[in-house]
Every structure is written in C-alpha cells, then in structure tokens.
PDB file of N, CA and C in Angstrom:
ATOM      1  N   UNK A   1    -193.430 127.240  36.882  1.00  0.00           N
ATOM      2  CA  UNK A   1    -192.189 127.325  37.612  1.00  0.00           C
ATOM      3  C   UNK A   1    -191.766 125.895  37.976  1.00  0.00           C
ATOM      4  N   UNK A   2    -190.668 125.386  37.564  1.00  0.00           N
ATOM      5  CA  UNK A   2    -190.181 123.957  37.850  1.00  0.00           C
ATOM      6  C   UNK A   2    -190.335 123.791  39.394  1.00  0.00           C
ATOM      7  N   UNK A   3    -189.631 123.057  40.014  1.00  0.00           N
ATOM      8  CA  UNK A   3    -189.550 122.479  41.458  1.00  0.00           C
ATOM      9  C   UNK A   3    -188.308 121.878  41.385  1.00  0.00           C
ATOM     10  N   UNK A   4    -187.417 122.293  42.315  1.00  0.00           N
ATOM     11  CA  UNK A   4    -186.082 121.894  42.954  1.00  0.00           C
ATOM     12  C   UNK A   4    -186.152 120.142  43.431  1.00  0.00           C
ATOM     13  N   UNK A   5    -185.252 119.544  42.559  1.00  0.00           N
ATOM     14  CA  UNK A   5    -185.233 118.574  42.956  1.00  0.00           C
ATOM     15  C   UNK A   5    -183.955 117.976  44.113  1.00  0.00           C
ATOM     16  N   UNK A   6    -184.948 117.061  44.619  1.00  0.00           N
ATOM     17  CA  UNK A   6    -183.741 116.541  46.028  1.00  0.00           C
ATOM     18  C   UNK A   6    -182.382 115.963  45.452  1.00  0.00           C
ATOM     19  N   UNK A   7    -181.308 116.270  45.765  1.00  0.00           N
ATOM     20  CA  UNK A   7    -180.181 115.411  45.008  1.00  0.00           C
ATOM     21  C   UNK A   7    -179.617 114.779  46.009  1.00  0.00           C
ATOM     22  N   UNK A   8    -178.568 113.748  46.041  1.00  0.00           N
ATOM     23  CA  UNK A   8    -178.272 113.418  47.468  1.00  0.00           C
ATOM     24  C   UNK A   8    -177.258 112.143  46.862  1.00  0.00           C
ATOM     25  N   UNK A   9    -175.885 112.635  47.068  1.00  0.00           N
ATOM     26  CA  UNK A   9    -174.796 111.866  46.749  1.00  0.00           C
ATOM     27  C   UNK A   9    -174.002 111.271  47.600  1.00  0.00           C
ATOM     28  N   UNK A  10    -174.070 110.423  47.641  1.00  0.00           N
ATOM     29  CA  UNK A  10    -173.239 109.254  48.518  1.00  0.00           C
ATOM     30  C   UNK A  10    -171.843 109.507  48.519  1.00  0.00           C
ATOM     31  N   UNK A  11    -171.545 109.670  46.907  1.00  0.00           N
ATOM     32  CA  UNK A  11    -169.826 109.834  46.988  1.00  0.00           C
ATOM     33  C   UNK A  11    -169.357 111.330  46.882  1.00  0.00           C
ATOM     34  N   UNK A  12    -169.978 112.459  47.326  1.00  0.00           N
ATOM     35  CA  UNK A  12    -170.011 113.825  47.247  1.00  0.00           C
ATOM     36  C   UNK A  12    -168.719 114.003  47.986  1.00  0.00           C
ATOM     37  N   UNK A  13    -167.874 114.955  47.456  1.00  0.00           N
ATOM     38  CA  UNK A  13    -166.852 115.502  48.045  1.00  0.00           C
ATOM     39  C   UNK A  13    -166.939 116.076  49.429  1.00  0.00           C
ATOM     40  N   UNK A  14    -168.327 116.782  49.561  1.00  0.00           N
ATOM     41  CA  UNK A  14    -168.722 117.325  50.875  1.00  0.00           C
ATOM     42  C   UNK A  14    -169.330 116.023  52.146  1.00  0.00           C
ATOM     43  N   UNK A  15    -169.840 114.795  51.214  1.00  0.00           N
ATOM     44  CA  UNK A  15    -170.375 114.273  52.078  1.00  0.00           C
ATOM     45  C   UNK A  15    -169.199 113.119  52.693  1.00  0.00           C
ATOM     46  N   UNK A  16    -168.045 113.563  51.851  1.00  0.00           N
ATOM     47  CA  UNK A  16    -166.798 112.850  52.446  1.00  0.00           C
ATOM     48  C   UNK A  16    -166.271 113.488  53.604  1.00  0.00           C
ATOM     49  N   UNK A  17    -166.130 114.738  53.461  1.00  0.00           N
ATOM     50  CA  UNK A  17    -165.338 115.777  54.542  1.00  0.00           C
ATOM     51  C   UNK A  17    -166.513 115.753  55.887  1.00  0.00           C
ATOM     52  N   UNK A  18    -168.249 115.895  56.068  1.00  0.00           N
ATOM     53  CA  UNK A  18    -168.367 115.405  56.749  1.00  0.00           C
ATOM     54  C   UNK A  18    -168.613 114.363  57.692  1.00  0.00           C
ATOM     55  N   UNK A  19    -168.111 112.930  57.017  1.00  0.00           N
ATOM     56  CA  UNK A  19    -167.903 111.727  57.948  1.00  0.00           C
ATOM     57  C   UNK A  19    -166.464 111.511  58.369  1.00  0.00           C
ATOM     58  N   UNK A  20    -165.506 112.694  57.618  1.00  0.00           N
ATOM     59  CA  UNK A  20    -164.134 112.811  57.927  1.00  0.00           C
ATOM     60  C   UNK A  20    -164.270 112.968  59.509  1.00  0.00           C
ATOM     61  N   UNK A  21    -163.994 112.302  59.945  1.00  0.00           N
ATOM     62  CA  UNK A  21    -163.739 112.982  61.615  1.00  0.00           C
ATOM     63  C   UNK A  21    -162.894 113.880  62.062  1.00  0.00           C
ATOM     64  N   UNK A  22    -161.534 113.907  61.169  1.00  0.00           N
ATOM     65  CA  UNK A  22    -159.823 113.735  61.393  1.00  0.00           C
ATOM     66  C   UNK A  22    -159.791 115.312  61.611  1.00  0.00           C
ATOM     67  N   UNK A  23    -160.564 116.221  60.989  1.00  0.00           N
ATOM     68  CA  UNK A  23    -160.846 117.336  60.338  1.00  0.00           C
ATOM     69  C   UNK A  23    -160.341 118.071  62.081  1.00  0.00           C
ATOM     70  N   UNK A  24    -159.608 119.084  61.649  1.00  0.00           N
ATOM     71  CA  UNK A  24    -158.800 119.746  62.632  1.00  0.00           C
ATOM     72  C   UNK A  24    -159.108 121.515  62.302  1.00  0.00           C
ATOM     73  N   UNK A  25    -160.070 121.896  63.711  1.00  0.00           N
ATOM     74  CA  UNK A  25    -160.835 123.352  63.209  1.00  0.00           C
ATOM     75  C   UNK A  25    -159.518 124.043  64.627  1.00  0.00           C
ATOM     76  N   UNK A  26    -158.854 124.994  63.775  1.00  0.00           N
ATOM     77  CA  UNK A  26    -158.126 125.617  65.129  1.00  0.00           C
ATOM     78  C   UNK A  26    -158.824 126.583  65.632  1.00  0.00           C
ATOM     79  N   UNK A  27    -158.368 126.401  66.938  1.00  0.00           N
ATOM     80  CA  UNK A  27    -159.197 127.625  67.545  1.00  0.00           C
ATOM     81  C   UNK A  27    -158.239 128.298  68.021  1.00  0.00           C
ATOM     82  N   UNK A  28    -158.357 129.751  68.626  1.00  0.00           N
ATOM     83  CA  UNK A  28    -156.525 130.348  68.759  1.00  0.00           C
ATOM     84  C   UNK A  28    -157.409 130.998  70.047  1.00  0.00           C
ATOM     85  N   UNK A  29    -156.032 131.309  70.720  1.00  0.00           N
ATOM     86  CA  UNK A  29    -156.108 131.521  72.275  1.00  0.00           C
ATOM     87  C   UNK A  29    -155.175 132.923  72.299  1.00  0.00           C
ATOM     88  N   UNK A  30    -155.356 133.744  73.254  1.00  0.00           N
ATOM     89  CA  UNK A  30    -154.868 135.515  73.585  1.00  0.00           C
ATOM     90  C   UNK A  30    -153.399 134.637  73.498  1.00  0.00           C
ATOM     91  N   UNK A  31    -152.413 135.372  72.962  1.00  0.00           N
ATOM     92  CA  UNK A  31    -151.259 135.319  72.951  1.00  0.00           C
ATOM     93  C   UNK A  31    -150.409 134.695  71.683  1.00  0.00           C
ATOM     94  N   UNK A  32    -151.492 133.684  71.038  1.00  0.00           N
ATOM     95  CA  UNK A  32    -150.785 133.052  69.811  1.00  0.00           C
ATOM     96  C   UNK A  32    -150.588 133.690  68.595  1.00  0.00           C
ATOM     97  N   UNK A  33    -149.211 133.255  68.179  1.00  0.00           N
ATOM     98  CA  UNK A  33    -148.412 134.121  66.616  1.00  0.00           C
ATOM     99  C   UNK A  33    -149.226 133.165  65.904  1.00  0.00           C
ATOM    100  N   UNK A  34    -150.099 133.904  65.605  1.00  0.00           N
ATOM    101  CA  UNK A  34    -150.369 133.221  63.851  1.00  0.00           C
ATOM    102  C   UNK A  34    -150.351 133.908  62.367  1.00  0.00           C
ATOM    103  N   UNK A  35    -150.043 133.463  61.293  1.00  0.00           N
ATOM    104  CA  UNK A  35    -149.967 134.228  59.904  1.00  0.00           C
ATOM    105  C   UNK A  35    -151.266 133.892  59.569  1.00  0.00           C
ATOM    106  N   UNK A  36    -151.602 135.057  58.524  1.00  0.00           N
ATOM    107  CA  UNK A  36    -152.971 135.270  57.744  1.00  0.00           C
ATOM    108  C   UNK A  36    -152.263 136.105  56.365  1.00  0.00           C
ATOM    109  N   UNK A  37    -153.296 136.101  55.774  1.00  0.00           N
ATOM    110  CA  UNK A  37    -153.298 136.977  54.329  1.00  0.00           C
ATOM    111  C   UNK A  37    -153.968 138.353  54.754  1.00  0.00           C
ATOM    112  N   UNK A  38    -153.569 139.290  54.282  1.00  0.00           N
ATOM    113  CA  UNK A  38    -154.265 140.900  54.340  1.00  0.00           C
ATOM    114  C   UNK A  38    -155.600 140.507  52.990  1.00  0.00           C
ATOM    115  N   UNK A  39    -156.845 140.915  53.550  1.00  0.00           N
ATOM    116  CA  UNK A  39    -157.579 140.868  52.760  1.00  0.00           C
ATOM    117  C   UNK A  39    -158.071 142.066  52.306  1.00  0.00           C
ATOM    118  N   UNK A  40    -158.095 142.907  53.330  1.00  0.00           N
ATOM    119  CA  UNK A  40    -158.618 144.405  53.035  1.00  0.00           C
ATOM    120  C   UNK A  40    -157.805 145.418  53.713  1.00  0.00           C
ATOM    121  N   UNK A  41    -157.561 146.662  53.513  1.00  0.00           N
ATOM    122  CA  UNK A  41    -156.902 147.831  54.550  1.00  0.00           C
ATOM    123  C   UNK A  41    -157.768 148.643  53.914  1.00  0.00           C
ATOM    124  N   UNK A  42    -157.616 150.022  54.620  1.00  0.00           N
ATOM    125  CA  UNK A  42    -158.224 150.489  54.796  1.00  0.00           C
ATOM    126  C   UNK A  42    -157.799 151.784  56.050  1.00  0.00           C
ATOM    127  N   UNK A  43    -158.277 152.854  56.071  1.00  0.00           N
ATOM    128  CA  UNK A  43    -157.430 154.018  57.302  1.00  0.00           C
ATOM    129  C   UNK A  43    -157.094 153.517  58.526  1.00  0.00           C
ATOM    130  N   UNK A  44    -158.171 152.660  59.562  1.00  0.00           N
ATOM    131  CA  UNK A  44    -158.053 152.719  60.087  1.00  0.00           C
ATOM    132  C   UNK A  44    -158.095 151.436  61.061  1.00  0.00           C
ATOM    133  N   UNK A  45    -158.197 150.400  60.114  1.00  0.00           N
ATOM    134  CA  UNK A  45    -157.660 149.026  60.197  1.00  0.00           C
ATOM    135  C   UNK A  45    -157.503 147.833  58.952  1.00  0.00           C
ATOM    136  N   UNK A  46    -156.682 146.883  59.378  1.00  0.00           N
ATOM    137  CA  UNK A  46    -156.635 145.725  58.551  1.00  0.00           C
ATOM    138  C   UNK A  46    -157.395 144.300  58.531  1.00  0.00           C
ATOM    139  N   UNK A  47    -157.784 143.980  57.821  1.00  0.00           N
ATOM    140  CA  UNK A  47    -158.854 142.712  57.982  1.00  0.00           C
ATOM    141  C   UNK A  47    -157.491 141.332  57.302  1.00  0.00           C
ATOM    142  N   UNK A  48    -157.582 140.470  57.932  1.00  0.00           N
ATOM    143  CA  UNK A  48    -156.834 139.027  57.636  1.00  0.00           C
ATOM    144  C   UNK A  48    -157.646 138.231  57.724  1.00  0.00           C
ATOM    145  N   UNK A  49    -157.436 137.152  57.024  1.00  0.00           N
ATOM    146  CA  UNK A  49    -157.462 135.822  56.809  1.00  0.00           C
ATOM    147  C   UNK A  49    -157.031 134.968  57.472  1.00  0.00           C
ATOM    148  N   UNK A  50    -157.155 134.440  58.436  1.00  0.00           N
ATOM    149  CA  UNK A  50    -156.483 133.191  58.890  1.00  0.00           C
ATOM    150  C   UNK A  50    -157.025 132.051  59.221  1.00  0.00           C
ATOM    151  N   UNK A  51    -157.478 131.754  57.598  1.00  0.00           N
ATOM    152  CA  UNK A  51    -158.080 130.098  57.896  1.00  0.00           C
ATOM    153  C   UNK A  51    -159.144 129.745  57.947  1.00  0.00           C
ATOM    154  N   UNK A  52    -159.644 128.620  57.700  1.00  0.00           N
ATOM    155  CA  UNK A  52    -160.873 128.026  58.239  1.00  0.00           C
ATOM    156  C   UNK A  52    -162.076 128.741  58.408  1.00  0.00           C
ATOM    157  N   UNK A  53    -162.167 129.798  57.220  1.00  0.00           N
ATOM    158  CA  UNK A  53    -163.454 130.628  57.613  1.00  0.00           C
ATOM    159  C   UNK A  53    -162.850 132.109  58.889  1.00  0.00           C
ATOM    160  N   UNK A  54    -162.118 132.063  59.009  1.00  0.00           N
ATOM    161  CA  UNK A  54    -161.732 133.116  59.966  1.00  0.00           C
ATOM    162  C   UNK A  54    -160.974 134.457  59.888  1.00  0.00           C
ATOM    163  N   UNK A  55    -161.553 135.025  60.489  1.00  0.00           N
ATOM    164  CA  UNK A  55    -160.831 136.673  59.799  1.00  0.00           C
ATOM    165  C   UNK A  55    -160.313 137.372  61.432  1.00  0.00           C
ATOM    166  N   UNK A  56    -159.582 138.079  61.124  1.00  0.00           N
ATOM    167  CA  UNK A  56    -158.845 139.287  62.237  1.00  0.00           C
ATOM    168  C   UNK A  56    -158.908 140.424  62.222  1.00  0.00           C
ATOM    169  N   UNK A  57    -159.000 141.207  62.737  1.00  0.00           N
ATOM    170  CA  UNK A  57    -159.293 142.616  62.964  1.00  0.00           C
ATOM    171  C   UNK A  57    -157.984 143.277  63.196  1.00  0.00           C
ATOM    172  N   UNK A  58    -157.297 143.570  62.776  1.00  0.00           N
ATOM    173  CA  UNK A  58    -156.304 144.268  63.244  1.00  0.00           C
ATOM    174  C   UNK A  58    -156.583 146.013  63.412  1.00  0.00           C
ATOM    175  N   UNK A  59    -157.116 147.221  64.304  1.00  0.00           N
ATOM    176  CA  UNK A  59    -157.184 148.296  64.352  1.00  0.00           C
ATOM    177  C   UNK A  59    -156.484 149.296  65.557  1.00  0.00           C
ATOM    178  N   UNK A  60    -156.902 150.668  64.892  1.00  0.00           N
ATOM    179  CA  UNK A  60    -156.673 151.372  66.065  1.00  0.00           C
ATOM    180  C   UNK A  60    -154.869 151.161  66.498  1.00  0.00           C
ATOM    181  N   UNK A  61    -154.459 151.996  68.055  1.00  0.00           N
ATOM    182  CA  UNK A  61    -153.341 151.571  68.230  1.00  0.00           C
ATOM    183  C   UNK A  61    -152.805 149.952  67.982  1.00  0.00           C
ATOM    184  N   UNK A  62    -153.331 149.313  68.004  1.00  0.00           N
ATOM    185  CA  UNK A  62    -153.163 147.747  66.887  1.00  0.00           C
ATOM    186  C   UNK A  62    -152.143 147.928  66.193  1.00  0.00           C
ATOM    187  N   UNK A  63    -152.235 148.741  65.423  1.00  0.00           N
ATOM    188  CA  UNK A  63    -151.460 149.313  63.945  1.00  0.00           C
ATOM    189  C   UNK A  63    -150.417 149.728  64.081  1.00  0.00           C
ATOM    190  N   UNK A  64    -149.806 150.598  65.410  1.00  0.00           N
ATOM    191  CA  UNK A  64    -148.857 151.035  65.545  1.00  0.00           C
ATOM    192  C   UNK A  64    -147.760 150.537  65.743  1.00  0.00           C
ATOM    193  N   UNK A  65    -146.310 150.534  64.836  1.00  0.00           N
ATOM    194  CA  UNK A  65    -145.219 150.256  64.593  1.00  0.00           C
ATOM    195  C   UNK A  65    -144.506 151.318  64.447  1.00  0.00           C
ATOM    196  N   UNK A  66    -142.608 150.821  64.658  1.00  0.00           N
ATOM    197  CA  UNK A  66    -142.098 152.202  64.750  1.00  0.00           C
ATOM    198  C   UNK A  66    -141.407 152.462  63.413  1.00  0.00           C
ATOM    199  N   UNK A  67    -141.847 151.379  62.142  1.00  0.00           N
ATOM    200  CA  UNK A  67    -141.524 151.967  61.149  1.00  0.00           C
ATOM    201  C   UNK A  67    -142.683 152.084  59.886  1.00  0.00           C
ATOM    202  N   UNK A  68    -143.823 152.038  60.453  1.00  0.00           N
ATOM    203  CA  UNK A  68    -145.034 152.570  60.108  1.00  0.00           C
ATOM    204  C   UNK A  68    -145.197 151.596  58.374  1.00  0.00           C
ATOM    205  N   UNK A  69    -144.467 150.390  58.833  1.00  0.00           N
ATOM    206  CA  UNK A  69    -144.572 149.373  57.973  1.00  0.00           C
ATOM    207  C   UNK A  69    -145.927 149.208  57.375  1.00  0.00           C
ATOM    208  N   UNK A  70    -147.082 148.685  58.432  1.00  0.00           N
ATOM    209  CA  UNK A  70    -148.315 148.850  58.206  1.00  0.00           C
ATOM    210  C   UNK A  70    -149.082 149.541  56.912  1.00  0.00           C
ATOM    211  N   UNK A  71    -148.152 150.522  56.457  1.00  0.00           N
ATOM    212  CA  UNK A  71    -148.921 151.716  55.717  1.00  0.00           C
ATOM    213  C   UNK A  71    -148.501 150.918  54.388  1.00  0.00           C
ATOM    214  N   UNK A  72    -147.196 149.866  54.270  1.00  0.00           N
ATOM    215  CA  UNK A  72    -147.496 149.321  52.904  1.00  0.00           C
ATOM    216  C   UNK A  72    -147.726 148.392  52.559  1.00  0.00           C
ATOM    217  N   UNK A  73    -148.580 147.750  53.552  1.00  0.00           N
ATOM    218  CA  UNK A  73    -149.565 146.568  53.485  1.00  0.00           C
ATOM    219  C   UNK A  73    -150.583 146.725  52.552  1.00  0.00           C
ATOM    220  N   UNK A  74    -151.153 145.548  51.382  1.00  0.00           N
ATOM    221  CA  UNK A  74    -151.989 145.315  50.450  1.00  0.00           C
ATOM    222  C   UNK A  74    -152.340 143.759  50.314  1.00  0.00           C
ATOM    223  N   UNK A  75    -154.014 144.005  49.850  1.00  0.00           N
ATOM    224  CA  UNK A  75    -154.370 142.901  49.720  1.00  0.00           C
ATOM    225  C   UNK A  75    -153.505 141.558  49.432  1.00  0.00           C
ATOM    226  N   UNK A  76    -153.413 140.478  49.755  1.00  0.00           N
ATOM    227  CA  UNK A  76    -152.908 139.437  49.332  1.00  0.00           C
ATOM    228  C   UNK A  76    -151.420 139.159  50.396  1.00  0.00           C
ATOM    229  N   UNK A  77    -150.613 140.039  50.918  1.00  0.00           N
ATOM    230  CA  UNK A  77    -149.775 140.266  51.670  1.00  0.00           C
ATOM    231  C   UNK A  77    -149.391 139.061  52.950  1.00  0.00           C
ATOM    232  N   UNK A  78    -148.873 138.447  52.863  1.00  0.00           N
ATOM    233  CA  UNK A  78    -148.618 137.503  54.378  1.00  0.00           C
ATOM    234  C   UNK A  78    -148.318 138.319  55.582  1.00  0.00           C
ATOM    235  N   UNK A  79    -148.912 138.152  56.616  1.00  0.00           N
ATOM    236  CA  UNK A  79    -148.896 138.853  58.144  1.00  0.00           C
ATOM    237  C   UNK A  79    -148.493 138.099  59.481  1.00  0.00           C
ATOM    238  N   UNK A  80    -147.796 138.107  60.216  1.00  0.00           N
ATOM    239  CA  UNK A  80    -147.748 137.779  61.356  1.00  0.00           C
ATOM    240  C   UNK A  80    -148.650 138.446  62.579  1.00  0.00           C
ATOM    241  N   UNK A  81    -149.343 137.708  63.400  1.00  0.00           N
ATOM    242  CA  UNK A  81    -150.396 138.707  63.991  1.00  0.00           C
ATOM    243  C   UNK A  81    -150.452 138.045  65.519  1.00  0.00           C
ATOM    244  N   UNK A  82    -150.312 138.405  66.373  1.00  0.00           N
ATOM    245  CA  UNK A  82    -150.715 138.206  67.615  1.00  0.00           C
ATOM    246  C   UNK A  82    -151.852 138.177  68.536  1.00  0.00           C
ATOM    247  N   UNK A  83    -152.983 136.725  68.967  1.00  0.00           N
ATOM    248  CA  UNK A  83    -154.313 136.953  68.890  1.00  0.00           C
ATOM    249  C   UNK A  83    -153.909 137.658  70.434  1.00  0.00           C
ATOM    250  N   UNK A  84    -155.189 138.612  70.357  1.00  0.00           N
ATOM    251  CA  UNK A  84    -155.163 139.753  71.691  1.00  0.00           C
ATOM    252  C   UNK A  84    -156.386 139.917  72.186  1.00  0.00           C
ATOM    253  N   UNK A  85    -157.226 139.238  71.089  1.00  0.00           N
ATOM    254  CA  UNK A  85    -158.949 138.657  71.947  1.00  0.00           C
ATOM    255  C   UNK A  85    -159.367 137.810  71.103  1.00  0.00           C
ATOM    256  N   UNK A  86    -159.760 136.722  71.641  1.00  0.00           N
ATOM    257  CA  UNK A  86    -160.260 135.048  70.763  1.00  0.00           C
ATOM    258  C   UNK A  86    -161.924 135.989  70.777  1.00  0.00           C
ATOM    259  N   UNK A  87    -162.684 134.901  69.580  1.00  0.00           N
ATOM    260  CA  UNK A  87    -163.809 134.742  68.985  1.00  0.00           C
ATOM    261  C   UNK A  87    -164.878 134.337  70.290  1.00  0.00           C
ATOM    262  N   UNK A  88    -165.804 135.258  70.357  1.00  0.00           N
ATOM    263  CA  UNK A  88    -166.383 135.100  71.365  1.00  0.00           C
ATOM    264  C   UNK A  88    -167.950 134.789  70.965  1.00  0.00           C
ATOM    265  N   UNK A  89    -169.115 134.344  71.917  1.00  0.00           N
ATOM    266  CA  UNK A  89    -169.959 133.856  71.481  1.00  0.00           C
ATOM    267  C   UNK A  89    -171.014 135.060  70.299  1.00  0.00           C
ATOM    268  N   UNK A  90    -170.237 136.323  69.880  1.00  0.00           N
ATOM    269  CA  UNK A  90    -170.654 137.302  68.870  1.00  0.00           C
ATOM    270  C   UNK A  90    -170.243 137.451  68.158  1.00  0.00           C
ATOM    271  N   UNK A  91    -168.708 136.783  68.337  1.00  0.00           N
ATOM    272  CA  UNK A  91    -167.871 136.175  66.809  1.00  0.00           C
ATOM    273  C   UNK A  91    -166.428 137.060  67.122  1.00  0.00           C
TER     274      UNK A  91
END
C-alpha cells in the first residue's frame, strides 16, 4: 500500500485565500432581506442557498402566501427570504 505524500504549495489558490484577510463572511441578523437559490422543495419545506456555505430553512406556516406561489418553486429558482432566526451555536 503506497503512503500519502505531504504536498505543500506556496502559490496554492487556497493558500492565497487564506492569508487573504479582505475575505468578507456575512453573517445575517432576524429581520434581513436576503436572496438565495432554491436548492431543494419538498411538501413541507424549502431549503436555499445563500452563500458562503449557508443554507435556509424555509417551513411550515413559513410557506404561506396568498397566492400559493411557493408551490411553483424548483430547484435553481432565485428567492427573496427574510432571516426570522440567525445560525446559532447548533447551526
């Protein structure tokens, strides 16, 4: 069985992004409009995308609109979403 060798690149794309400082991680707060992509639906909620590793839950009365728009939401879809509970130390 071979053995994994150490690699270790100076000019690595990754090892650029982390000495990048500049690097801007948002964090979103109860009340902010932000857009995401629909990644999944499903009966009884919608999962988004918004960014940086981050996903949304949209369920339950969540969903409810008065022209039941929701129902023709599909993967890939742009969303406007309103955060209504930030990421907590369980995610």
């Amino acid at each position: 069985m071979s053995q994994a060798k150490k690699i270790h690149n100076a000019d690595s794309k990754m090892e650029s992004l982390l000495k990048n400082r500049e690097i801007d991680i948002k964090e979103y707060k109860v009340g902010d409009l932000i857009e995401g992509v629909v990644v999944s639906v499903s009966h009884g909620e919608i999962l988004i995308d918004v960014g940086a590793k981050s996903e949304g839950i949209i369920s339950g009365s969540e969903l409810v609109d008065s022209d039941n728009s929701h129902k023709n939401l599909k993967p890939g879809d742009s969303v406007l979403a309103m955060v209504l509970q930030a990421e907590n130390e369980q995610g």
